[in-house]
C-alpha atoms as a PDB file:
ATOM      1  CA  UNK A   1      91.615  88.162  89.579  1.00  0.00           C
ATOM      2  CA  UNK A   2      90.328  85.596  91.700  1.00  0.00           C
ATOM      3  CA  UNK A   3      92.868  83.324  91.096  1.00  0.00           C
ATOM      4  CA  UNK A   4      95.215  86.000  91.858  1.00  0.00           C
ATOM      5  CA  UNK A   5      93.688  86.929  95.115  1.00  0.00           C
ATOM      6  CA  UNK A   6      93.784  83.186  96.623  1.00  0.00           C
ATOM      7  CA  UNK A   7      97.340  82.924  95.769  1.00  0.00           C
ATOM      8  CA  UNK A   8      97.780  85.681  97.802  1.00  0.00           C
ATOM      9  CA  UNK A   9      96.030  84.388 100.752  1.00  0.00           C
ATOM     10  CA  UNK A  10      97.517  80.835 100.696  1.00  0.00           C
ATOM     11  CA  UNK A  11     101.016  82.848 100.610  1.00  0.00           C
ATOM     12  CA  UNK A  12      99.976  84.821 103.300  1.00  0.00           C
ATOM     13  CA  UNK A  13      98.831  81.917 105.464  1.00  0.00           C
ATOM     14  CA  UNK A  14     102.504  79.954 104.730  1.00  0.00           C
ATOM     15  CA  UNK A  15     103.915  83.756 105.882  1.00  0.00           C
ATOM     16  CA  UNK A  16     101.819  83.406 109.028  1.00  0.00           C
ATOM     17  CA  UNK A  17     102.769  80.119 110.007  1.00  0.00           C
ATOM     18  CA  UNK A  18     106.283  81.323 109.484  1.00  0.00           C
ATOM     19  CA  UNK A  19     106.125  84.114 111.753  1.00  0.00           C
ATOM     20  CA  UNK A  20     104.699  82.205 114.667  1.00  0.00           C
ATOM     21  CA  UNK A  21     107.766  79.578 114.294  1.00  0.00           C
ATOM     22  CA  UNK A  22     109.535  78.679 117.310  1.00  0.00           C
ATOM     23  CA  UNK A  23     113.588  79.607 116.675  1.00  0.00           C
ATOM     24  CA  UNK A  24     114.987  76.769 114.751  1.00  0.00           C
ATOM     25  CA  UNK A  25     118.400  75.393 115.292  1.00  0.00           C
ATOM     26  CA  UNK A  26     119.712  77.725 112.196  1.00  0.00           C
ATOM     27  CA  UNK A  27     118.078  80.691 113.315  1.00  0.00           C
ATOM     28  CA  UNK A  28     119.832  80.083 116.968  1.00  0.00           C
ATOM     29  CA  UNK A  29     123.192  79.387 115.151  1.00  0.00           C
ATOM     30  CA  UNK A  30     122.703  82.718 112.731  1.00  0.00           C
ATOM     31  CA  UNK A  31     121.682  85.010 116.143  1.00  0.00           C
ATOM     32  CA  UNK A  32     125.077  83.944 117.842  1.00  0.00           C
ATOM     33  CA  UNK A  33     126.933  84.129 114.762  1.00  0.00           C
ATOM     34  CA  UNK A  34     125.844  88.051 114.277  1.00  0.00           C
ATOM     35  CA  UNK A  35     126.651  88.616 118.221  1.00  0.00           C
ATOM     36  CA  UNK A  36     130.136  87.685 117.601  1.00  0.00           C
ATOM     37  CA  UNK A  37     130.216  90.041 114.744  1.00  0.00           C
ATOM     38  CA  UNK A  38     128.596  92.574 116.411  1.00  0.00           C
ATOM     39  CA  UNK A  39     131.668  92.024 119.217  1.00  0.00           C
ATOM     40  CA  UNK A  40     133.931  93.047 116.927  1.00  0.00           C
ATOM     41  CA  UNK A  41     132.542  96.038 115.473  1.00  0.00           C
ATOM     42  CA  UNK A  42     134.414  99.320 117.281  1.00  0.00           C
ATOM     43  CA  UNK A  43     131.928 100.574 120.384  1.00  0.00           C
ATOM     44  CA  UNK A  44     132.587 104.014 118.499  1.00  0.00           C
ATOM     45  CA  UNK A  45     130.796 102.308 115.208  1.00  0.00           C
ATOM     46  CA  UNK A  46     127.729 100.855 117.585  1.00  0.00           C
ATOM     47  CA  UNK A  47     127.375 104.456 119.155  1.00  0.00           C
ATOM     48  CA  UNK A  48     127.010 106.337 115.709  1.00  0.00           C
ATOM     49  CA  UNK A  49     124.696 103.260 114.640  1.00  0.00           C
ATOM     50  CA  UNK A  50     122.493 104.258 117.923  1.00  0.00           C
ATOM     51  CA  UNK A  51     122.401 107.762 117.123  1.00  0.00           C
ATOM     52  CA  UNK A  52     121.363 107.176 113.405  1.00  0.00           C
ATOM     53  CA  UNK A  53     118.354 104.801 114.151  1.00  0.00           C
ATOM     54  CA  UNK A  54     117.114 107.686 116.746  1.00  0.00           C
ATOM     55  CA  UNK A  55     117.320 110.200 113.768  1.00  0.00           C
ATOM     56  CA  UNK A  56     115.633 107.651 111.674  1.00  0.00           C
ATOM     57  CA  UNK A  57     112.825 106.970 113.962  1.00  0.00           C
ATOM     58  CA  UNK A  58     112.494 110.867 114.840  1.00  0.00           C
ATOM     59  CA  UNK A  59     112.629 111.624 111.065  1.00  0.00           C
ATOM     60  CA  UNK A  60     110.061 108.709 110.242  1.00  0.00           C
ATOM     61  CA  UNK A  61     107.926 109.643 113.196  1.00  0.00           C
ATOM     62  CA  UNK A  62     107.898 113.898 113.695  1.00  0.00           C
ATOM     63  CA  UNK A  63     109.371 114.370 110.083  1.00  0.00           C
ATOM     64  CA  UNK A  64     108.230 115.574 106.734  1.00  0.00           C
ATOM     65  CA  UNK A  65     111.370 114.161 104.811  1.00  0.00           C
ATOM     66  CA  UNK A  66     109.607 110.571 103.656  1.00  0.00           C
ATOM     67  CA  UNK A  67     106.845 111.261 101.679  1.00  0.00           C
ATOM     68  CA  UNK A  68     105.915 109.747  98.501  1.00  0.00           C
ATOM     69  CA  UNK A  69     103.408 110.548  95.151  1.00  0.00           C
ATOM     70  CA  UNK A  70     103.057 106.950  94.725  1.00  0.00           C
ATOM     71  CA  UNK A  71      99.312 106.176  94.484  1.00  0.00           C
ATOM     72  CA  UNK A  72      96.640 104.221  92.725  1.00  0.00           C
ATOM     73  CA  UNK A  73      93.040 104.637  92.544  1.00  0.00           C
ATOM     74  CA  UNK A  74      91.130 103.535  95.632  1.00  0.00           C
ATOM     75  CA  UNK A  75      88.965 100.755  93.824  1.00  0.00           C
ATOM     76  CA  UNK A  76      92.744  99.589  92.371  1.00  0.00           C
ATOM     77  CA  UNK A  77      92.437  95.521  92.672  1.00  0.00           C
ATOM     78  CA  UNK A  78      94.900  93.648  94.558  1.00  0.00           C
ATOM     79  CA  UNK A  79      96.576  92.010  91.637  1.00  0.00           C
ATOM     80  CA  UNK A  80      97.516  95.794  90.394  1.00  0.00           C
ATOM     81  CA  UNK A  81      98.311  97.387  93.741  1.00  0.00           C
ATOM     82  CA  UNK A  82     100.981  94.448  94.016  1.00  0.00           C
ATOM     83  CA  UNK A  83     102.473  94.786  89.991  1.00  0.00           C
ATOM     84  CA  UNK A  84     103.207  98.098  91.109  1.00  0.00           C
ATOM     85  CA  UNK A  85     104.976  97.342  94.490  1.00  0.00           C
ATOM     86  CA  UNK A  86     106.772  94.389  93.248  1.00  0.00           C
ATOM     87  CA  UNK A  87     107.837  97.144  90.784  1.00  0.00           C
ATOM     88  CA  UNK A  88     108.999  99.269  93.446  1.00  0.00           C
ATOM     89  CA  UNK A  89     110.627  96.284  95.409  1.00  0.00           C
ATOM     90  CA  UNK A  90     112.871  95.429  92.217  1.00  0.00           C
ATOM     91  CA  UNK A  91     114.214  99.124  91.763  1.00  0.00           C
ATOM     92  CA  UNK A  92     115.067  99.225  95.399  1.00  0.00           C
ATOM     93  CA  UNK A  93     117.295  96.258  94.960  1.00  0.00           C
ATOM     94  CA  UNK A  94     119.598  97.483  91.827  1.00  0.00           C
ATOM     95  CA  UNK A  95     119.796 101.216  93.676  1.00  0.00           C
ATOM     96  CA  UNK A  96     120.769  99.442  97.026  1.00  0.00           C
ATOM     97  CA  UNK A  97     123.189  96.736  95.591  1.00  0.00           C
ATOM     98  CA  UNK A  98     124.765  99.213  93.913  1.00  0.00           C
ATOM     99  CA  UNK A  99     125.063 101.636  96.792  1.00  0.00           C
ATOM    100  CA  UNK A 100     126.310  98.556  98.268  1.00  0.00           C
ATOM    101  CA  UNK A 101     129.230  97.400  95.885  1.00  0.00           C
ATOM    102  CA  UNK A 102     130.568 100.853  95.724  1.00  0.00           C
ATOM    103  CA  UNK A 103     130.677 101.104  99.472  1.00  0.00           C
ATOM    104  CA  UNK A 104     131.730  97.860 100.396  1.00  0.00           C
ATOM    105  CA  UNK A 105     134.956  98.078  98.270  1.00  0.00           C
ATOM    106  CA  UNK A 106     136.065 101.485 100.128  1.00  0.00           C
ATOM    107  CA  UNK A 107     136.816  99.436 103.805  1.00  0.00           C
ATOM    108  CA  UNK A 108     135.225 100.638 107.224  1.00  0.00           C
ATOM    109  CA  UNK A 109     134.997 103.975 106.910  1.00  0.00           C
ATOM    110  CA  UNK A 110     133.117 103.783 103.396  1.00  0.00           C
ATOM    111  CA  UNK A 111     130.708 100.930 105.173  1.00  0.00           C
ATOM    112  CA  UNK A 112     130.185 102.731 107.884  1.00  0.00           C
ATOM    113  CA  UNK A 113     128.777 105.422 105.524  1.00  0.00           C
ATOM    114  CA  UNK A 114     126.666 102.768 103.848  1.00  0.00           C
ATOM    115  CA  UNK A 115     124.588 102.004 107.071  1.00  0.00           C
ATOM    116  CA  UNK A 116     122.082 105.444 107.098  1.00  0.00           C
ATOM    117  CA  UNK A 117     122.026 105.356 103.606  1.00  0.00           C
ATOM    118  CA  UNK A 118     120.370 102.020 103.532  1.00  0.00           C
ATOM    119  CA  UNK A 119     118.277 103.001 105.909  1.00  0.00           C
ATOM    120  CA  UNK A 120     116.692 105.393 104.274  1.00  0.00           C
ATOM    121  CA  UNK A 121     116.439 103.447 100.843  1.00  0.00           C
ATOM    122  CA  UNK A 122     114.631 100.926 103.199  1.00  0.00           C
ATOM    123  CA  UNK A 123     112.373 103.378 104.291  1.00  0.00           C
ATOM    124  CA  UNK A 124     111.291 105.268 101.094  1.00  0.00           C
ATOM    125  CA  UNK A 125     110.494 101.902  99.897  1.00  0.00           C
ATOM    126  CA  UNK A 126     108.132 101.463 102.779  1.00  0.00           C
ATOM    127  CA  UNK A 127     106.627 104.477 101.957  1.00  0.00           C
ATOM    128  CA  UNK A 128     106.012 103.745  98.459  1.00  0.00           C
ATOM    129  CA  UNK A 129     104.479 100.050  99.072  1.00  0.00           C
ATOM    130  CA  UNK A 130     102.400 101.771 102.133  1.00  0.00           C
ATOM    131  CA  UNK A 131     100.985 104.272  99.687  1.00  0.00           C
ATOM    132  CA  UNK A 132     100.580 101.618  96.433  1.00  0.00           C
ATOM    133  CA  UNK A 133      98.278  99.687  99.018  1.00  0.00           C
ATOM    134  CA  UNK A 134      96.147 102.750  99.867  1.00  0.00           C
ATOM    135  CA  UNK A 135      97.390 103.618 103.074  1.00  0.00           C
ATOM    136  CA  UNK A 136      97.898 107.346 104.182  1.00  0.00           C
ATOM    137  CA  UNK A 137     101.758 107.719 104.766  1.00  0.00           C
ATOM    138  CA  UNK A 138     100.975 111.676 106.453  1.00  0.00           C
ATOM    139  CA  UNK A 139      99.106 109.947 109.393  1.00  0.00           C
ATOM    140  CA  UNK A 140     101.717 109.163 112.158  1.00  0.00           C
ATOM    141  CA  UNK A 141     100.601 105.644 113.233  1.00  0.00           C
ATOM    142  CA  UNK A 142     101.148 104.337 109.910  1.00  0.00           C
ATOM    143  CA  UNK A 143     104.127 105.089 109.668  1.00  0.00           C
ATOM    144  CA  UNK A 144     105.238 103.433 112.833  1.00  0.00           C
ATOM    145  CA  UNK A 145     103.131 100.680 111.432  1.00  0.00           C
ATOM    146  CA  UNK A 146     106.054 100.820 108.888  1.00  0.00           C
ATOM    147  CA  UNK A 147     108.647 100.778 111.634  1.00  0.00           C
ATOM    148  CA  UNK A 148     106.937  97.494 112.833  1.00  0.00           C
ATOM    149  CA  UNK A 149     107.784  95.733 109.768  1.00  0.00           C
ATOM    150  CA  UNK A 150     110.987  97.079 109.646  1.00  0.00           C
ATOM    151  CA  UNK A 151     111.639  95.836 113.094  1.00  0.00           C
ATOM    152  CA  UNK A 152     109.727  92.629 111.767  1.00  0.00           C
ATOM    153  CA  UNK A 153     111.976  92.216 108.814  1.00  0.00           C
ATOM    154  CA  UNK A 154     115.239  91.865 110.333  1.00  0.00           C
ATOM    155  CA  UNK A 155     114.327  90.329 114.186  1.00  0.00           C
ATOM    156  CA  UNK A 156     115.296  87.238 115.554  1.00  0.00           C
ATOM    157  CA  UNK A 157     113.026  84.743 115.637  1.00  0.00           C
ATOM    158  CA  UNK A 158     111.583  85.016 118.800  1.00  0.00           C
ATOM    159  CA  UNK A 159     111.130  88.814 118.861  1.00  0.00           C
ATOM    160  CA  UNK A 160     109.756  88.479 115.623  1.00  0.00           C
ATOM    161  CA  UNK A 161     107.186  86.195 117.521  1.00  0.00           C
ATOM    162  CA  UNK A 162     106.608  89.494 119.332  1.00  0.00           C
ATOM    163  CA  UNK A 163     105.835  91.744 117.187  1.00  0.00           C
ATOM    164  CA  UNK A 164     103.734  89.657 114.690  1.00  0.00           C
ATOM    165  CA  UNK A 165     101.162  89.478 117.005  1.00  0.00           C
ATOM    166  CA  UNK A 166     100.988  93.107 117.526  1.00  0.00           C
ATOM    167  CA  UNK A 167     100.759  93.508 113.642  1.00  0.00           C
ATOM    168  CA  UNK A 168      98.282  90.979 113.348  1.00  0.00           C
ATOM    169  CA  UNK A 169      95.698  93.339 115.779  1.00  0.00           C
ATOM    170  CA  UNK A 170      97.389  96.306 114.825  1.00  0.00           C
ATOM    171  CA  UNK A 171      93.761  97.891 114.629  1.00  0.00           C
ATOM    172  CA  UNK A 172      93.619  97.626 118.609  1.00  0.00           C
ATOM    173  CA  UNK A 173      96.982  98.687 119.238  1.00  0.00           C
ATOM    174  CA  UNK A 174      96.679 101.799 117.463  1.00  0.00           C
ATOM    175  CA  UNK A 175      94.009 102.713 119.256  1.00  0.00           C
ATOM    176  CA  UNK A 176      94.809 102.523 121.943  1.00  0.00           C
ATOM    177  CA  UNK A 177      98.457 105.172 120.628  1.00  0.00           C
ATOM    178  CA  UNK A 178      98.336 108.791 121.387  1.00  0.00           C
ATOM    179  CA  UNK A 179      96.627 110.749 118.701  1.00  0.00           C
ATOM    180  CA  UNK A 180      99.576 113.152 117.732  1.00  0.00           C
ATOM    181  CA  UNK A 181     103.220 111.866 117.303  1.00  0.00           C
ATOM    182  CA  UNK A 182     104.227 114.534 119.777  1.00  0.00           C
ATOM    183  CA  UNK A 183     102.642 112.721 122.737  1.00  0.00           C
ATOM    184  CA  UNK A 184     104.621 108.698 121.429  1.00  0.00           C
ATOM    185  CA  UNK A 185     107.159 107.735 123.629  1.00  0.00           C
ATOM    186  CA  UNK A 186     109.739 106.858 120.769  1.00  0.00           C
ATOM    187  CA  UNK A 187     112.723 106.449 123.254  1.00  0.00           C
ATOM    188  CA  UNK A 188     111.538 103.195 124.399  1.00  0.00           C
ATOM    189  CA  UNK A 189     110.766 102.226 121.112  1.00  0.00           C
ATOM    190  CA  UNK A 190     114.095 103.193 119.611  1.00  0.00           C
ATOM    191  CA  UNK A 191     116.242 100.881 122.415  1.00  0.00           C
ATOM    192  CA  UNK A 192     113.987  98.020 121.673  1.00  0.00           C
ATOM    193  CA  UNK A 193     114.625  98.407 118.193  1.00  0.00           C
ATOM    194  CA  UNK A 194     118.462  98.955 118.159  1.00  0.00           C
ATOM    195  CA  UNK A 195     119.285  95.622 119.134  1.00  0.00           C
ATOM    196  CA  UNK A 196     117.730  93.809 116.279  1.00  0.00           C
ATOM    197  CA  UNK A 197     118.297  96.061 113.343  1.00  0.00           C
ATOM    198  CA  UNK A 198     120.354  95.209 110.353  1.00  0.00           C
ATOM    199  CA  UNK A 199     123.124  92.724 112.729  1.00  0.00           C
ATOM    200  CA  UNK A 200     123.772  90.599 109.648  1.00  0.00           C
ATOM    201  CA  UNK A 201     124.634  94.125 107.806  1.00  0.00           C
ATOM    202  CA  UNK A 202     126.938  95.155 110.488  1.00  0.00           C
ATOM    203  CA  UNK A 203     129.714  92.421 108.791  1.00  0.00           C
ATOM    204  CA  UNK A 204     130.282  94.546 105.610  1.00  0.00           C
ATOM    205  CA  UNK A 205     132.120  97.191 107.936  1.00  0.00           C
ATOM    206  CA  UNK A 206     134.300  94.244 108.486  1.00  0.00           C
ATOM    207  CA  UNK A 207     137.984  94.206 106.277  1.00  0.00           C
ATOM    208  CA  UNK A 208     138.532  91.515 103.922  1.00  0.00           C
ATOM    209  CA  UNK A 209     134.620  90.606 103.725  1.00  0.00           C
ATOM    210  CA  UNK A 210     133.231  94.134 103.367  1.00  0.00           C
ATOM    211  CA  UNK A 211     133.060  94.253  99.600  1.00  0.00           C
ATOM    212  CA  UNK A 212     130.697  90.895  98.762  1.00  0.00           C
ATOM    213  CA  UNK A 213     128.946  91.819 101.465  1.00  0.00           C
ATOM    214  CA  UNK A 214     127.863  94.682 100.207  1.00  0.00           C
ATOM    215  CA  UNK A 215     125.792  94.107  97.024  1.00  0.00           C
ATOM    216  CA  UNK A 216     124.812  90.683  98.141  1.00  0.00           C
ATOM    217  CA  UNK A 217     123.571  91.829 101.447  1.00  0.00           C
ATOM    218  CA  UNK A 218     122.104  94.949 100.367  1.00  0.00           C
ATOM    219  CA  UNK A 219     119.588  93.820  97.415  1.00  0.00           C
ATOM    220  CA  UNK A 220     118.521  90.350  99.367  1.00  0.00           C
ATOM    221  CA  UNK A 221     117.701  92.752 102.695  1.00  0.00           C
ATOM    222  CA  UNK A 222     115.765  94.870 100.167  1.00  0.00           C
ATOM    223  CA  UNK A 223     114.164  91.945  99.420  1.00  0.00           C
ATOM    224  CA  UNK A 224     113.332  90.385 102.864  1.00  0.00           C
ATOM    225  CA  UNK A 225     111.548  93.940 103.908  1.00  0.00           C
ATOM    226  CA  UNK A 226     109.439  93.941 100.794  1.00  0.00           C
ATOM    227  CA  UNK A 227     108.072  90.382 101.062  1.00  0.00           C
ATOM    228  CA  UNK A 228     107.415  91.122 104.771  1.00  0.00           C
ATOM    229  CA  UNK A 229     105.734  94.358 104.213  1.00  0.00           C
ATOM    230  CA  UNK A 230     104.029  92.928 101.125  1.00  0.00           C
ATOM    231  CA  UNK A 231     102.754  90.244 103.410  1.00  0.00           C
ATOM    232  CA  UNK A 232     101.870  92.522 106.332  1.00  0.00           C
ATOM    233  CA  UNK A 233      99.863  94.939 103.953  1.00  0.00           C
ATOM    234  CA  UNK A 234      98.044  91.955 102.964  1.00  0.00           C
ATOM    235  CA  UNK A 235      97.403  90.752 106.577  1.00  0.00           C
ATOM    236  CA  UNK A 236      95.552  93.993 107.028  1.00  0.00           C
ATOM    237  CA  UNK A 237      93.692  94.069 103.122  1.00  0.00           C
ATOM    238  CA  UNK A 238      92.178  90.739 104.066  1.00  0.00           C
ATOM    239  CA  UNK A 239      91.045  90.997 107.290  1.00  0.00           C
ATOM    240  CA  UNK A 240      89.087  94.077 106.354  1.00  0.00           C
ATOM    241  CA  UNK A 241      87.842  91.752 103.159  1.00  0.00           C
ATOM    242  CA  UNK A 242      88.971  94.476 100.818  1.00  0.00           C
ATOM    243  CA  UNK A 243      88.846  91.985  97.791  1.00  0.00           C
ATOM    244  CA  UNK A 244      87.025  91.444  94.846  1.00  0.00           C
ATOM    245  CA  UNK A 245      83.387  90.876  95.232  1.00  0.00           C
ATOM    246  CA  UNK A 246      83.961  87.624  93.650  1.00  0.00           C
ATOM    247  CA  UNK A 247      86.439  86.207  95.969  1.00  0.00           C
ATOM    248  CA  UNK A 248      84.462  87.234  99.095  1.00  0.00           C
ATOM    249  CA  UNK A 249      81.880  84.812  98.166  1.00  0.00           C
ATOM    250  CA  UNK A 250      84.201  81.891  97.743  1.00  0.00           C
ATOM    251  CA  UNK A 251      85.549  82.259 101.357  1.00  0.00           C
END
């Protein structure tokens, strides 16, 4: 267990360090390289796109649609909380690069389909790892905690800059939030968050390209949200020093 639990933390330190990165020469090359795809996506295409994040963030926010029955006891260790969500994170990948392949081979219009559909895969996952690590999905402010690290997840590097450091005193911030989802602005939220979502996904509308996109891109995005969110539950489990007895003393 112990063992377990500083493998964790020297992973999550590496993750830090990661996160407060200045943008790299690759990461400068990759964010022009998705703004000339995004060019040449149809302004129809980016509209609809729009309009599907607001439902998703409305949904996530006001709705009852995500909800999960994924839960462990509350004196579960860390080593067992995260068996279950890399679990979880694994399953997610074979449904989405499947969802992927099949929609990726049918052109634009089959693609275009494929975008809200892997939105919401993304976010049951969230749900699932949220609840595995003990954390009440019903309450509104978690789940925009779980909009965060989808936002975190699939940023550039210097927004993700941005919003690390609001994660990383996410105790403050929420506090400071509204106390019923009602009363959150999510308009502002939602055009902040357009921009950055999913870019890189936007080339499997593309002809030609669309089909290995599709599989490819869908299970290692699956994968990039649950190491983040993995690492961003753990940011949280550690500060509050909810670890075994044993490996509190050797900190």
């Amino acid at each position: 267990m112990i063992a377990y639990e500083e493998q964790a933390l020297n992973e999550l330190q590496a993750w830090k360090q990661k996160m407060q990165q200045g943008p790299s020469l690759s990461n400068r090359i990759a964010k022009s390289l998705q703004n000339k795809i995004n060019g040449w996506i149809p302004e129809k295409v980016h509209q609809v796109i729009t309009v599907t994040i607001e439902k998703m963030v409305k949904a996530t926010l006001f709705g009852i649609k995500y909800t999960t029955s994924v839960t462990l006891p509350p004196d579960a260790s860390l080593l067992l909380r995260e068996s279950h969500v890399k679990k979880q994170i694994t399953l997610y990948q074979k449904t989405a690069a499947v969802e992927g392949a099949i929609t990726g081979a049918g052109g634009i219009l089959m693609g275009f389909a494929d975008f809200p559909v892997l939105i919401g895969i993304k976010m049951k996952l969230l749900f699932n790892i949220a609840s595995l690590y003990g954390y009440d999905v019903k309450n509104y402010k978690e789940r925009l905690y779980l909009l965060y690290i989808f936002q975190l997840a699939y940023s550039s590097q210097q927004r993700r800059n941005e919003i690390y450091l609001l994660l990383q005193d996410w105790d403050t911030y929420s506090s400071k939030l509204p106390d019923h989802a009602e009363n959150f602005d999510w308009r502002i939220f939602q055009q902040e968050y357009r921009d950055y979502i999913d870019l890189a996904k936007m080339a499997q509308l593309l002809p030609v390209i669309g089909a290995p996109v599709g599989a490819i891109a869908n299970y290692k995005l699956i994968a990039q949200l649950g190491d983040t969110a993995i690492n961003c539950f753990r940011m949280r489990i550690m500060k509050l020093n909810y670890l075994s007895p044993a490996f509190k003393l050797l900190q």
